[in-house]
C-alpha atoms as a PDB file:
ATOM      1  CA  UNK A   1       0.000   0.000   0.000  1.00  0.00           C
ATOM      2  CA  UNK A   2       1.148   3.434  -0.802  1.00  0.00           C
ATOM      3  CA  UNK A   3       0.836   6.216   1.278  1.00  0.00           C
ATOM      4  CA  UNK A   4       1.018   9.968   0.788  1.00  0.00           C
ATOM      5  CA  UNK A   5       0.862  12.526   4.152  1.00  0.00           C
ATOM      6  CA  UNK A   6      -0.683  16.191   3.163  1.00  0.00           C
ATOM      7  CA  UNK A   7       0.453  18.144   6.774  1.00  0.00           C
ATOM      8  CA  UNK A   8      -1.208  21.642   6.314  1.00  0.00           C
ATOM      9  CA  UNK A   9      -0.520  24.628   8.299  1.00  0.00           C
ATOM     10  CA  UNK A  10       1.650  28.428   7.519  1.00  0.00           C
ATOM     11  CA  UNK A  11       2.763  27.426  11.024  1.00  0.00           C
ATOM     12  CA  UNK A  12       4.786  24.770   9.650  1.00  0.00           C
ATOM     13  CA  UNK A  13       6.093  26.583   6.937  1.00  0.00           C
ATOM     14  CA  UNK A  14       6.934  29.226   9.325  1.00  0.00           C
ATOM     15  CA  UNK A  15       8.793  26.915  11.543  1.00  0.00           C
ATOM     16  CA  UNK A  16       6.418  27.980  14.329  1.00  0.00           C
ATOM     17  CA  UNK A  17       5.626  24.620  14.665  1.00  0.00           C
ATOM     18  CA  UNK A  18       7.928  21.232  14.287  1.00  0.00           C
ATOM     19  CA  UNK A  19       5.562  18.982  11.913  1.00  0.00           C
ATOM     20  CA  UNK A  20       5.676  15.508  14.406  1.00  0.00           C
ATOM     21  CA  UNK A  21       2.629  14.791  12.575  1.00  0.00           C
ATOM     22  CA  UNK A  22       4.140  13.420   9.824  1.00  0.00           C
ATOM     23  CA  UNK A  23       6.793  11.748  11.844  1.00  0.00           C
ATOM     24  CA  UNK A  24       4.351  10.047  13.969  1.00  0.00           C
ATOM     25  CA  UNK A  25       2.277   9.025  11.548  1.00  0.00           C
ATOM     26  CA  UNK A  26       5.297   7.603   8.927  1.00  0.00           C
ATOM     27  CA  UNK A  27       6.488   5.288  11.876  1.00  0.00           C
ATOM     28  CA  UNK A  28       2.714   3.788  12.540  1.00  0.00           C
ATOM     29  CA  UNK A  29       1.814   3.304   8.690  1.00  0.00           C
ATOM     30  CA  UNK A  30       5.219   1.659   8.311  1.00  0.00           C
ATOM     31  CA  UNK A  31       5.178  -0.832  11.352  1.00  0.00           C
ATOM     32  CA  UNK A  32       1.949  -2.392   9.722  1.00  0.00           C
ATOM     33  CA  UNK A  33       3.813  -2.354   6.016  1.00  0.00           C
ATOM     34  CA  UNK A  34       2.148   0.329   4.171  1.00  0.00           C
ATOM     35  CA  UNK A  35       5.350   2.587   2.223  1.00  0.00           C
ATOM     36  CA  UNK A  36       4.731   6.132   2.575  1.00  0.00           C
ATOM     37  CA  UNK A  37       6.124   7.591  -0.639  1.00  0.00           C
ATOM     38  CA  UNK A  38       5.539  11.380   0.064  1.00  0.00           C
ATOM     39  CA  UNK A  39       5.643  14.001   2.593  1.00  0.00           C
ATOM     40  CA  UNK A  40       4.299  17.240   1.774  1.00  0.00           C
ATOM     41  CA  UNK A  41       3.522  20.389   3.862  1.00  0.00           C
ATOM     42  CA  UNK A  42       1.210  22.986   2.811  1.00  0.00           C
ATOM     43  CA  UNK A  43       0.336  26.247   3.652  1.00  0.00           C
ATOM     44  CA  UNK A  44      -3.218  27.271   4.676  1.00  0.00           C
ATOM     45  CA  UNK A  45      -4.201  28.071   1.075  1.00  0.00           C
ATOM     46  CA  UNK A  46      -7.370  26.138  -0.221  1.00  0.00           C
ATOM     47  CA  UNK A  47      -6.284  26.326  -4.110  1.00  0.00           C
ATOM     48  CA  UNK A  48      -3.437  24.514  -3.568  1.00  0.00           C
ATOM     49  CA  UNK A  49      -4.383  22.119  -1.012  1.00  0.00           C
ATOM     50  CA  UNK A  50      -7.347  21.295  -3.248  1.00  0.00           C
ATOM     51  CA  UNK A  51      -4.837  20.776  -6.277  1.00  0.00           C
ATOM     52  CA  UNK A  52      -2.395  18.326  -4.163  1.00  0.00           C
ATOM     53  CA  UNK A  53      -5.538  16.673  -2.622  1.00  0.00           C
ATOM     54  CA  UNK A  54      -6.209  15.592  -6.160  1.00  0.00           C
ATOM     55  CA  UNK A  55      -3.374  14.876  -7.407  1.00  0.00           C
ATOM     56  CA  UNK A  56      -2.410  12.303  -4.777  1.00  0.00           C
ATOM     57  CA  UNK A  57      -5.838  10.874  -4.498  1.00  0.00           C
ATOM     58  CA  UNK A  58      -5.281   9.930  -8.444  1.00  0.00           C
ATOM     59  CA  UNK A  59      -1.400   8.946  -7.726  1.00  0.00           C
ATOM     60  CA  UNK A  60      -1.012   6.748  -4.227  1.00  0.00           C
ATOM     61  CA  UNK A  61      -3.848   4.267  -2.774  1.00  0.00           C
ATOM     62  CA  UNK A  62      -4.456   6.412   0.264  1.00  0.00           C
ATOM     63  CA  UNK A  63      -3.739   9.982   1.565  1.00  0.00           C
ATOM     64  CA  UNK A  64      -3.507  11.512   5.133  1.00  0.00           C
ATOM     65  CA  UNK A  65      -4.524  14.604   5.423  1.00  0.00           C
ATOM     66  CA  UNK A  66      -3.966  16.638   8.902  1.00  0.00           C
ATOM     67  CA  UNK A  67      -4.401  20.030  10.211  1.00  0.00           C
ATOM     68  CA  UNK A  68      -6.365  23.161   8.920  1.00  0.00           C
ATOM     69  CA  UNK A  69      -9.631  21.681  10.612  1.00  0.00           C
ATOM     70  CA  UNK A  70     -12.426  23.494  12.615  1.00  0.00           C
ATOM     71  CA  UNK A  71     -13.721  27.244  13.179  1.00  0.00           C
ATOM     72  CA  UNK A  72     -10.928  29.143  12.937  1.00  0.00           C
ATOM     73  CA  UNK A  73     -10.531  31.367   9.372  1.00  0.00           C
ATOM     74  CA  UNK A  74      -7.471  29.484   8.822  1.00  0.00           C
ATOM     75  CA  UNK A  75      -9.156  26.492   9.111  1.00  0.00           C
ATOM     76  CA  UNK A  76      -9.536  25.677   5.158  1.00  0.00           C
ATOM     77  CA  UNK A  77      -8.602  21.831   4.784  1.00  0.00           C
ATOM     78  CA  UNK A  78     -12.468  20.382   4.493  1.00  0.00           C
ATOM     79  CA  UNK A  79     -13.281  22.956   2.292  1.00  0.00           C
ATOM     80  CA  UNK A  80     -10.537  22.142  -0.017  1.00  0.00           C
ATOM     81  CA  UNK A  81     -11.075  18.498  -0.075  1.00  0.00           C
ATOM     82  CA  UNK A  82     -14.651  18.814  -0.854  1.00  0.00           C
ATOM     83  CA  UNK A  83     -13.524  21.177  -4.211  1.00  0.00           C
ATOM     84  CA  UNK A  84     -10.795  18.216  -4.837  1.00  0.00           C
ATOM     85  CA  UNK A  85     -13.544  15.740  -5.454  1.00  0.00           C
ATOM     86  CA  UNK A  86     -16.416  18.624  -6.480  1.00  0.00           C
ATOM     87  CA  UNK A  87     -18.548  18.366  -3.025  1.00  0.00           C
ATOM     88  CA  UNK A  88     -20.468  20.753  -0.896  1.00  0.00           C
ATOM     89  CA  UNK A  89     -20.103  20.375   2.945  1.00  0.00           C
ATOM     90  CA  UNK A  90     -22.882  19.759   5.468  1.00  0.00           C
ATOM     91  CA  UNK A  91     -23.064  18.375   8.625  1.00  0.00           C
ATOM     92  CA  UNK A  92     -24.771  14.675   9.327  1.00  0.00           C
ATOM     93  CA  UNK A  93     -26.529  13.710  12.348  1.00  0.00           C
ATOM     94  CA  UNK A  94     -23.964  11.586  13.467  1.00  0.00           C
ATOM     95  CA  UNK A  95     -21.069  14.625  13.272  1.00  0.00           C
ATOM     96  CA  UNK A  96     -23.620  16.814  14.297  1.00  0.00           C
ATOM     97  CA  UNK A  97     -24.661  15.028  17.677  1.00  0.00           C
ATOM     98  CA  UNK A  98     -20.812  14.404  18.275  1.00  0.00           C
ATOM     99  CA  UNK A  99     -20.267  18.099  18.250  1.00  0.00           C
ATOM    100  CA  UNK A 100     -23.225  19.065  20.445  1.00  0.00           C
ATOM    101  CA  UNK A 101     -21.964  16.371  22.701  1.00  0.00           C
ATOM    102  CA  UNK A 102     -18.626  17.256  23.233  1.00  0.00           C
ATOM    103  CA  UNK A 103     -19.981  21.213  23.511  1.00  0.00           C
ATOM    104  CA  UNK A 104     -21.692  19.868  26.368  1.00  0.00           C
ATOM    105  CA  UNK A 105     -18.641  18.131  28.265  1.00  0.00           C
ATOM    106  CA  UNK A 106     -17.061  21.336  27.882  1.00  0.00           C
ATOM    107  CA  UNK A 107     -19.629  23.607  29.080  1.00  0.00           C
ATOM    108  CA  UNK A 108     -19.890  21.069  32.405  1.00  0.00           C
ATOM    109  CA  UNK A 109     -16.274  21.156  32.571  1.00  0.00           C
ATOM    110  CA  UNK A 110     -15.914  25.047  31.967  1.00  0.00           C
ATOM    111  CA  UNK A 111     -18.937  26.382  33.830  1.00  0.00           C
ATOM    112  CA  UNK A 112     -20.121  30.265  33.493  1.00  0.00           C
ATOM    113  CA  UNK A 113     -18.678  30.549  30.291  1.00  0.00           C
ATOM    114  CA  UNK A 114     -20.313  31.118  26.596  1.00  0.00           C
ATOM    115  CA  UNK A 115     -19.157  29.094  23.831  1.00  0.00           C
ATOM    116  CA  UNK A 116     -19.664  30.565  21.128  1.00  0.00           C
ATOM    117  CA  UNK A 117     -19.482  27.954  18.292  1.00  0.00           C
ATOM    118  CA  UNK A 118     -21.606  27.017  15.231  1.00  0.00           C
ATOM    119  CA  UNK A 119     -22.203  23.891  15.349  1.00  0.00           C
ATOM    120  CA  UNK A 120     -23.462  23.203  11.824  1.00  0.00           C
ATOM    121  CA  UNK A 121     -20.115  24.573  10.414  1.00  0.00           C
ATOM    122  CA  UNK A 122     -18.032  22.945  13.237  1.00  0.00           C
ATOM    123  CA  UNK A 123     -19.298  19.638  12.295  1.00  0.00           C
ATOM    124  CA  UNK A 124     -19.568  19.892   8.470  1.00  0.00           C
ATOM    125  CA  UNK A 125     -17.772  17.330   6.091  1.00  0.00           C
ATOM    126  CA  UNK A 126     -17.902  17.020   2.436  1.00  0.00           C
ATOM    127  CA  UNK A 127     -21.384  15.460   0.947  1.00  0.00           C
ATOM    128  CA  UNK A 128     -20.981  12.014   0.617  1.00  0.00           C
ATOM    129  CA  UNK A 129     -17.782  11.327   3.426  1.00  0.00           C
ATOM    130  CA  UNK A 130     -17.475   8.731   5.992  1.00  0.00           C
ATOM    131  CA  UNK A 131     -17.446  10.728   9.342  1.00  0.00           C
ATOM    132  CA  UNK A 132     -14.068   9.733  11.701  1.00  0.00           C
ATOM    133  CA  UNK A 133     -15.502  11.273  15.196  1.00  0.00           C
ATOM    134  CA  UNK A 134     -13.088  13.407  17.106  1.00  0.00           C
ATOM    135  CA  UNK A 135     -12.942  11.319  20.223  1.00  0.00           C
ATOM    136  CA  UNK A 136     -10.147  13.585  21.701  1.00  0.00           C
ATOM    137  CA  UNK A 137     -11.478  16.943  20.350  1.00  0.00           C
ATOM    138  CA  UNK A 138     -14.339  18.705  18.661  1.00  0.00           C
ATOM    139  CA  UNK A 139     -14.238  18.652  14.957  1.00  0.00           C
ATOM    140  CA  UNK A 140     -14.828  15.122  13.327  1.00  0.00           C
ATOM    141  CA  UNK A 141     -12.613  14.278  10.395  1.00  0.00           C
ATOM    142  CA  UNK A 142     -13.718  12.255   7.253  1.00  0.00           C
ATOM    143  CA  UNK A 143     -12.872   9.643   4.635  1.00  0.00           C
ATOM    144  CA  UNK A 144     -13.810  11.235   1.346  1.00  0.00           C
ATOM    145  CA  UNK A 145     -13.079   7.911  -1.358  1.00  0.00           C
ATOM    146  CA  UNK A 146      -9.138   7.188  -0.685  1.00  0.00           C
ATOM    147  CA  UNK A 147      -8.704  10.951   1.242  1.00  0.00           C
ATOM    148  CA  UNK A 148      -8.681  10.344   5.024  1.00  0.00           C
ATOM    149  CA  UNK A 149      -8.948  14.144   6.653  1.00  0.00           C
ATOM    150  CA  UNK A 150      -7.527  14.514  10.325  1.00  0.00           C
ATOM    151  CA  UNK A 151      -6.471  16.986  13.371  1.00  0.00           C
ATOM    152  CA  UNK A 152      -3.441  18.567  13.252  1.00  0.00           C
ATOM    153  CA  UNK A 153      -3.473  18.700  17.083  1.00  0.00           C
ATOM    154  CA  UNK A 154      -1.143  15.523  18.006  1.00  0.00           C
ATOM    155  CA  UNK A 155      -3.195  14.176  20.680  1.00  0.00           C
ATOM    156  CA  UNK A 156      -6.253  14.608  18.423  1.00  0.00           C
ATOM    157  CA  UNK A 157      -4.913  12.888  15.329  1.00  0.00           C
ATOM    158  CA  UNK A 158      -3.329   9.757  16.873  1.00  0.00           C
ATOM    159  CA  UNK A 159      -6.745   9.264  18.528  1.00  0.00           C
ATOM    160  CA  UNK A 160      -8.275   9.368  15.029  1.00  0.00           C
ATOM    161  CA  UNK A 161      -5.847   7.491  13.619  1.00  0.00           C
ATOM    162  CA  UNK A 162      -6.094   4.531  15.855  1.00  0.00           C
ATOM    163  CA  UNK A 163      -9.526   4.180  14.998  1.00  0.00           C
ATOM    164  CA  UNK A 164      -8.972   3.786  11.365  1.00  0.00           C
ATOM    165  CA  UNK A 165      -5.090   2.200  12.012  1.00  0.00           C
ATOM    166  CA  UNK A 166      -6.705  -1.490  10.518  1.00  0.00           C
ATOM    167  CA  UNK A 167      -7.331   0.180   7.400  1.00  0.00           C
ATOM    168  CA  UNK A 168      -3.662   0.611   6.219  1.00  0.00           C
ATOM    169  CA  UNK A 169      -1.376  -2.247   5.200  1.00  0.00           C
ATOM    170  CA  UNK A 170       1.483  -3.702   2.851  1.00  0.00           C
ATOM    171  CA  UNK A 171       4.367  -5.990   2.874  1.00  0.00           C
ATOM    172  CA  UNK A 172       7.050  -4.226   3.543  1.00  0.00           C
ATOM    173  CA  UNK A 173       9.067  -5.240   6.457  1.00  0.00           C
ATOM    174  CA  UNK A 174      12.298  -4.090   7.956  1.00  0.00           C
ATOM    175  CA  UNK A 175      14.958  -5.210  10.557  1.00  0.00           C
ATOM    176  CA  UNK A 176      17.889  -2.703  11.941  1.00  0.00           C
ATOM    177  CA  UNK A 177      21.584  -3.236  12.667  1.00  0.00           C
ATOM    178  CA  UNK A 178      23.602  -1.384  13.858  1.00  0.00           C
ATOM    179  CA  UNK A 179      27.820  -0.795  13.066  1.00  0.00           C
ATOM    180  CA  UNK A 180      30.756   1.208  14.707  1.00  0.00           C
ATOM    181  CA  UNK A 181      32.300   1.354  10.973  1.00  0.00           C
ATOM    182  CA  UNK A 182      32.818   4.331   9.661  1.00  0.00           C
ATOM    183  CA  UNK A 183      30.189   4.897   6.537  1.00  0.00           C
ATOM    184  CA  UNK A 184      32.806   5.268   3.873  1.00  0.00           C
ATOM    185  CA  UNK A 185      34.320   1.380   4.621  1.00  0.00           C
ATOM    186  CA  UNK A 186      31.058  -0.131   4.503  1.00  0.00           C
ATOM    187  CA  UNK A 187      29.970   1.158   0.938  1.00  0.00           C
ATOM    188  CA  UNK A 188      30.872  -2.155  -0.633  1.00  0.00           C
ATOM    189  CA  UNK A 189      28.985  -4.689   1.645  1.00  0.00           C
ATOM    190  CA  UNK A 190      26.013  -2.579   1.218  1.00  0.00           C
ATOM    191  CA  UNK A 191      25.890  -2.433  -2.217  1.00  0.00           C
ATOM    192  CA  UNK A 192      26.756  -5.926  -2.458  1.00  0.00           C
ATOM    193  CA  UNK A 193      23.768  -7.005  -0.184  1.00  0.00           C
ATOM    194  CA  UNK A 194      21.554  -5.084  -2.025  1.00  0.00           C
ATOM    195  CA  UNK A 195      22.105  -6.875  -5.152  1.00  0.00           C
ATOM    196  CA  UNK A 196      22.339  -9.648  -3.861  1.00  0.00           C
ATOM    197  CA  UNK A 197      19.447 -10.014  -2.007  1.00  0.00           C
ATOM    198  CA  UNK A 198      17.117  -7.294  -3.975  1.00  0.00           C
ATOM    199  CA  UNK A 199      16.728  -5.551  -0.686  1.00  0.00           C
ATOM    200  CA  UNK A 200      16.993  -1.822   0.624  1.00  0.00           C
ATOM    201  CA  UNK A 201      19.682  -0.531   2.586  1.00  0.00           C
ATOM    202  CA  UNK A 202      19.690   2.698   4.359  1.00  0.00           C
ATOM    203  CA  UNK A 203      22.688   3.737   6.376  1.00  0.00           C
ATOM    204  CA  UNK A 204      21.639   6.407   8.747  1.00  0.00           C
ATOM    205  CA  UNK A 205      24.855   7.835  10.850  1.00  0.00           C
ATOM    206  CA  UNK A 206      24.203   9.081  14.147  1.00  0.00           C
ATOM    207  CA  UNK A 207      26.789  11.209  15.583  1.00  0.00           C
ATOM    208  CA  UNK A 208      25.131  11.021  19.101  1.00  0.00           C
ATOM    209  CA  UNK A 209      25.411   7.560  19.563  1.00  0.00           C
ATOM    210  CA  UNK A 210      28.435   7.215  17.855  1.00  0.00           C
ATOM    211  CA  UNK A 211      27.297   4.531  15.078  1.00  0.00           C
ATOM    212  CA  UNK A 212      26.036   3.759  11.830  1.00  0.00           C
ATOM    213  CA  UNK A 213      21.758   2.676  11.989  1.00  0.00           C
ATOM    214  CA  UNK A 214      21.758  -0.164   8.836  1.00  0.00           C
ATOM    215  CA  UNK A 215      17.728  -0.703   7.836  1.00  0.00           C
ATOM    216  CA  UNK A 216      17.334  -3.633   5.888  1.00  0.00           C
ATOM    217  CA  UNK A 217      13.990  -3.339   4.076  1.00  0.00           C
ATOM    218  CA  UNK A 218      12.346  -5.344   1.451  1.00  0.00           C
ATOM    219  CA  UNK A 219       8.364  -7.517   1.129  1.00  0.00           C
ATOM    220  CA  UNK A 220       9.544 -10.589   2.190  1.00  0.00           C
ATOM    221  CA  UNK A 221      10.291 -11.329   5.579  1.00  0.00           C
ATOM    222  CA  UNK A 222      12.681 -14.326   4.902  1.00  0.00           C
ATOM    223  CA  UNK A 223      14.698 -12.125   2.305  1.00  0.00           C
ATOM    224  CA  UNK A 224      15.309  -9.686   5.145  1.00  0.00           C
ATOM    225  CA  UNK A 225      16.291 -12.197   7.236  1.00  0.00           C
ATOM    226  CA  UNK A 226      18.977 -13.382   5.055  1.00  0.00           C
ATOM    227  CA  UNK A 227      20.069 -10.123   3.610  1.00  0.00           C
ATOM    228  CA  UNK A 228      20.645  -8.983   7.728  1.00  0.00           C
ATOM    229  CA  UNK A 229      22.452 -12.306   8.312  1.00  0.00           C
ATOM    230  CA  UNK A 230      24.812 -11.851   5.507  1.00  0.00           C
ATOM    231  CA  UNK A 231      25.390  -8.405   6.525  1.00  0.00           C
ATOM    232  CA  UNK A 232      26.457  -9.061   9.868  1.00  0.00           C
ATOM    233  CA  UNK A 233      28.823 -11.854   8.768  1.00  0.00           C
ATOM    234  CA  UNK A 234      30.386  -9.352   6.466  1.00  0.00           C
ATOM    235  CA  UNK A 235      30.512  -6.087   7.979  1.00  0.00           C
ATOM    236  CA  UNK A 236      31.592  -5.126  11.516  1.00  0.00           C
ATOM    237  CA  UNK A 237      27.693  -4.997  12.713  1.00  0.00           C
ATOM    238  CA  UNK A 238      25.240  -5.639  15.344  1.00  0.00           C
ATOM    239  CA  UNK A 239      21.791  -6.127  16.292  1.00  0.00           C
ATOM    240  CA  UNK A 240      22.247  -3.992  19.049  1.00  0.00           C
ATOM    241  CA  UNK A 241      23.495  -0.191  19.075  1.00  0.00           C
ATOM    242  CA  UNK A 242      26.982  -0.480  19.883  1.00  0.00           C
ATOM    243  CA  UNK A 243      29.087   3.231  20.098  1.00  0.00           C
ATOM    244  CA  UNK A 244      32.862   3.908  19.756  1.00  0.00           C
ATOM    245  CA  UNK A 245      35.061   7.291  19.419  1.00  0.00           C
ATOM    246  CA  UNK A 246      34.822   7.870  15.699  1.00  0.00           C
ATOM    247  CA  UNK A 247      37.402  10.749  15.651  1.00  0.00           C
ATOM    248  CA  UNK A 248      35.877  13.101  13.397  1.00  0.00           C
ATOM    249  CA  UNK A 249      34.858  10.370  11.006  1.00  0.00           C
ATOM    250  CA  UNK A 250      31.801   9.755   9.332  1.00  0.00           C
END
């Protein structure tokens, strides 16, 4: 399955905000074998986020979309995903009764204070959508054909995405080792396992911890297997992190 991650928001562009949205949600749709092939940050501009909407719902089996939804003017994302699949927006009875439900918990919670929300925009989704009900926050998100629209609030999105987690798949699996070598005198091996054994290798250095992170990735558990034993019989590797002084070397 192939994955593409729409994260929307000027305050990521900005750098107001570090985007663990995306990071979060790479790891979880990779440890169940799904292969996110893009990673894409937009501003709060519905144009374009209706344009990339599009264009990955036509180009990858699923997309995530997250941020840019509720009451705020900013708040554009379900609008442009309705005008990437030519929808109007409404609310149902089931987003609408979520909404005035959680209104209430917050009113009990908050007492003596007005809230002043409307709740027919606040729980509108494009015509036609699945509702995803926002079991850690107030606007619902939606599954319009192979769009899935979620928080950008962390808390609020990995409680979405949880509920929908089964729906996401693929055979890709991976297994990491890990090697003191420097990068430069382990070229070889890699490129020899990789033909070898028509796997992935990603060597990912890590200066902190003073070693080399191999990931050995391919669809086929059994290939991984071998492609990781190989590479610890030939290179100076691990299957646990292991650290030395590199001097200065990569």
């Amino acid at each position: 399955m192939q994955v593409a991650l729409i994260t929307v928001g000027d305050e990521l562009l900005s750098g107001d905000t570090v985007n663990t949205n995306a990071n979060w949600l790479a790891g979880r749709l990779a440890e169940r074998g799904a292969r996110v092939d893009r990673i894409l940050s937009l501003p709060d501009d519905r144009a374009v986020i209706a344009d990339h909407v599009r264009e990955y719902a036509d180009g990858f089996d699923a997309v995530i979309v997250t941020g840019g939804i509720g009451g705020t003017p900013d708040d554009v994302t379900m609008e442009a995903v309705a005008d990437a699949f030519d929808r109007g927006l409404a609310s149902t009875e089931t987003t609408r009764a979520a909404v005035e439900e959680r209104l209430a918990e917050i009113r009990e919670r908050v007492p003596n204070r007005d809230l002043a929300v409307d709740t027919e925009a606040e729980a509108a989704i494009p015509t036609g959508a699945r509702p995803l009900l926002n079991e850690a926050g107030l606007a619902p998100g939606c599954v319009l054909e192979n769009v899935y629209v979620m928080p950008g609030i962390p808390g609020e999105l990995k409680s979405m995405f949880d509920g929908v987690a089964e729906e996401f798949s693929g055979d890709r699996t991976s297994r990491f080792l890990y090697t003191v070598e420097p990068e430069a005198n382990i070229i070889p091996a890699l490129r020899e396992a990789m033909e070898r054994f028509d796997v992935v290798v990603g060597c990912y250095p890590d200066r902190e911890k003073r070693h080399n992170r191999l990931k050995i990735t391919a669809t086929d558990a059994e290939t991984v297997e071998d492609a990781s034993e190989w590479l610890l019989a030939n290179v100076n590797a691990s299957e646990t992190p292991v650290a030395r002084d590199w001097g200065g070397e990569e």
